[in-house]
C-alpha atoms as a PDB file:
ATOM      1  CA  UNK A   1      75.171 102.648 103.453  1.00  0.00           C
ATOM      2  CA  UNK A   2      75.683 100.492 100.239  1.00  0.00           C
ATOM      3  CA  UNK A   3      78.207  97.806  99.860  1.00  0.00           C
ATOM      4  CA  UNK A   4      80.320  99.984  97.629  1.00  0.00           C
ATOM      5  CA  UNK A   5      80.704 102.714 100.421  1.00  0.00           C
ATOM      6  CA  UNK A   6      81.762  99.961 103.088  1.00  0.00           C
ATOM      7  CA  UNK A   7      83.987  98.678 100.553  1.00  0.00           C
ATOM      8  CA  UNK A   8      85.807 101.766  99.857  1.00  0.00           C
ATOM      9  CA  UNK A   9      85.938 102.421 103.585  1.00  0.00           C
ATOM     10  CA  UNK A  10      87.262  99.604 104.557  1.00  0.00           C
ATOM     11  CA  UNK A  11      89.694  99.977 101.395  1.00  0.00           C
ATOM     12  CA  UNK A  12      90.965 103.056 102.371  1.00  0.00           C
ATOM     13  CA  UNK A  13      91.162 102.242 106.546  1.00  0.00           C
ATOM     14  CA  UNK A  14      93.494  99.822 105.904  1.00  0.00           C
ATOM     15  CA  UNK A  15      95.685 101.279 103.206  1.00  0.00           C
ATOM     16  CA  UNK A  16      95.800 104.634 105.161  1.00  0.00           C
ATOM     17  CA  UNK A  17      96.696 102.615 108.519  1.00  0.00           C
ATOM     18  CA  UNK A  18      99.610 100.977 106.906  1.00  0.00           C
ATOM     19  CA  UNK A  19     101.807 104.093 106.517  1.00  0.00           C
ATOM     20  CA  UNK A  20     101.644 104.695 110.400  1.00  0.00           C
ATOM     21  CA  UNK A  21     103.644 102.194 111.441  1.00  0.00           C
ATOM     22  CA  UNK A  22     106.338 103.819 108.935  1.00  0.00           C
ATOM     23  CA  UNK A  23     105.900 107.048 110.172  1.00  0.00           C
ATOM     24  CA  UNK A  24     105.935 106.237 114.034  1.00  0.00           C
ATOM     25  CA  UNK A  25     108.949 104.173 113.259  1.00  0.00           C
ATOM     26  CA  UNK A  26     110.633 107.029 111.418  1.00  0.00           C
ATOM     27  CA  UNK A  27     109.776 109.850 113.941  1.00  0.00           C
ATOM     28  CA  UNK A  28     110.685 107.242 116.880  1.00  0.00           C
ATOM     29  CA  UNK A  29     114.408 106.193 115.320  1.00  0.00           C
ATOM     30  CA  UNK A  30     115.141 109.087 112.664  1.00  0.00           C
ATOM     31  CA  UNK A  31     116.100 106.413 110.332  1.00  0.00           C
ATOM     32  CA  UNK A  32     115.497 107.404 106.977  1.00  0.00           C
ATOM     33  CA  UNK A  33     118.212 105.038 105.177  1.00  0.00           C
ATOM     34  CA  UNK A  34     115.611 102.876 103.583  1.00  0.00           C
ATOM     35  CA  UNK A  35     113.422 105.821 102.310  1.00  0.00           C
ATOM     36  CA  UNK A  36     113.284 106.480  99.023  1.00  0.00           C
ATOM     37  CA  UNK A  37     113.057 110.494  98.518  1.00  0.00           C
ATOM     38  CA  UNK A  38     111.787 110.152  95.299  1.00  0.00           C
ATOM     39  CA  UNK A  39     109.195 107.986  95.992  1.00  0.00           C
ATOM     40  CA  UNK A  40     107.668 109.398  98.754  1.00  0.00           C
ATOM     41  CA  UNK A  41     108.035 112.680  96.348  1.00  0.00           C
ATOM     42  CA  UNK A  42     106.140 111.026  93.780  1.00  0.00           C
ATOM     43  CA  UNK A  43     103.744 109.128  95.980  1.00  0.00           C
ATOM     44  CA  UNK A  44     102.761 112.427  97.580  1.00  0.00           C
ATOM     45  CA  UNK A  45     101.840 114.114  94.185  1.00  0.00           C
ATOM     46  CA  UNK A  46      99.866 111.014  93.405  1.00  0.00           C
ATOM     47  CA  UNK A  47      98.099 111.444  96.482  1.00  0.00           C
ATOM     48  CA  UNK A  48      97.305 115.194  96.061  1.00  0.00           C
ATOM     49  CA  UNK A  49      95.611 113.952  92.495  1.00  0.00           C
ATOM     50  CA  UNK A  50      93.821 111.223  94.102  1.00  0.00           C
ATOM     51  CA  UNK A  51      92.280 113.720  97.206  1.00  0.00           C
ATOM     52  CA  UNK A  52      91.671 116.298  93.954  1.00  0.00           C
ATOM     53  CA  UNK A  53      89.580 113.131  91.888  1.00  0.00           C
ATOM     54  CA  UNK A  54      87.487 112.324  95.567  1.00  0.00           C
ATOM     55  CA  UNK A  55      86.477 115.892  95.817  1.00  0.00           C
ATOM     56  CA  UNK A  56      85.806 116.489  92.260  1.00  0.00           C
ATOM     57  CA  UNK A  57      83.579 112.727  92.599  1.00  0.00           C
ATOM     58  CA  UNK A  58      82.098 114.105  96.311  1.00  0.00           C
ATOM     59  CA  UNK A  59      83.520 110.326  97.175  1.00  0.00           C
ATOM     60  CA  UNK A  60      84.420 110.393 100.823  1.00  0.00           C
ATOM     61  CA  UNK A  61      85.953 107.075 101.290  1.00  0.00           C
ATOM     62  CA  UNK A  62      88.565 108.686  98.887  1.00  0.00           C
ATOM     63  CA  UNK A  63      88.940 111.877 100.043  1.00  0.00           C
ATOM     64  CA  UNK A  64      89.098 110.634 103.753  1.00  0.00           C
ATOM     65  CA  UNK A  65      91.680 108.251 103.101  1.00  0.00           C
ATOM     66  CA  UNK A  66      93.612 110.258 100.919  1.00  0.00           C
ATOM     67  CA  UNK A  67      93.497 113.233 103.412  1.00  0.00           C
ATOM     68  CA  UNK A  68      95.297 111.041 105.707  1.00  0.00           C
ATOM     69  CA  UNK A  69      97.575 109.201 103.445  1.00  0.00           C
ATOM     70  CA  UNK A  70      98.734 112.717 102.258  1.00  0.00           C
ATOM     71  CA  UNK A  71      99.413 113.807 105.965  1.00  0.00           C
ATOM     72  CA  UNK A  72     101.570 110.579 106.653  1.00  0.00           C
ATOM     73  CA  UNK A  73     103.250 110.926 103.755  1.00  0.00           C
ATOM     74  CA  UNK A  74     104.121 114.110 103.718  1.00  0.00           C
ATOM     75  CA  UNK A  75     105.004 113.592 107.049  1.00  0.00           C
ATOM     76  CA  UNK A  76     107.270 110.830 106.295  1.00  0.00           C
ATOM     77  CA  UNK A  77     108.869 112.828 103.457  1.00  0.00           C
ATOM     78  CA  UNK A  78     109.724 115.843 106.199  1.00  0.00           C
ATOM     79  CA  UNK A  79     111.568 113.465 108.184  1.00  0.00           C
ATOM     80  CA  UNK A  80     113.680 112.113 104.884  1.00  0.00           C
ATOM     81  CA  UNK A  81     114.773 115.618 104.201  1.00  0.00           C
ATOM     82  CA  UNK A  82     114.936 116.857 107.837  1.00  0.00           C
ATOM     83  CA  UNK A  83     116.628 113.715 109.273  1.00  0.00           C
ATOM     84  CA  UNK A  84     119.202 112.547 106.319  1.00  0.00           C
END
């Protein structure tokens, strides 16, 4: 594996692992006050186009990462509409 690859990896386990706190938190308290809808609305878009770019690229560190980001989010944006 080349340095690149363990950099993106590493990138991407750590900025995908920092939306699960938000979403257990969410799910566990249905507190969606301090969510931004359109935020999470926009931020799930961007994170469609980013999973799109990985799989165009064939970069996996990418399209891993944004595969879960995407489910979080969207996960987190369910509860804002379901839960507000």
């Amino acid at each position: 594996m080349q340095l690149s690859e363990i950099v993106g990896y590493a990138a991407a386990a750590l900025t995908t692992s920092s939306f699960v706190p938000q979403a257990v938190h969410t799910f566990k308290t249905k507190d969606v006050r301090g969510i931004s809808l359109t935020m999470y609305s926009i931020f799930v878009v961007g994170i469609t186009l980013w999973l799109v770019y990985g799989l165009l690229l064939n970069a996996w560190p990418i399209v891993l990462a944004n595969t879960v980001t995407l489910t979080l989010a969207i996960a987190i944006l369910v509860m804002k509409l379901k839960y507000r």
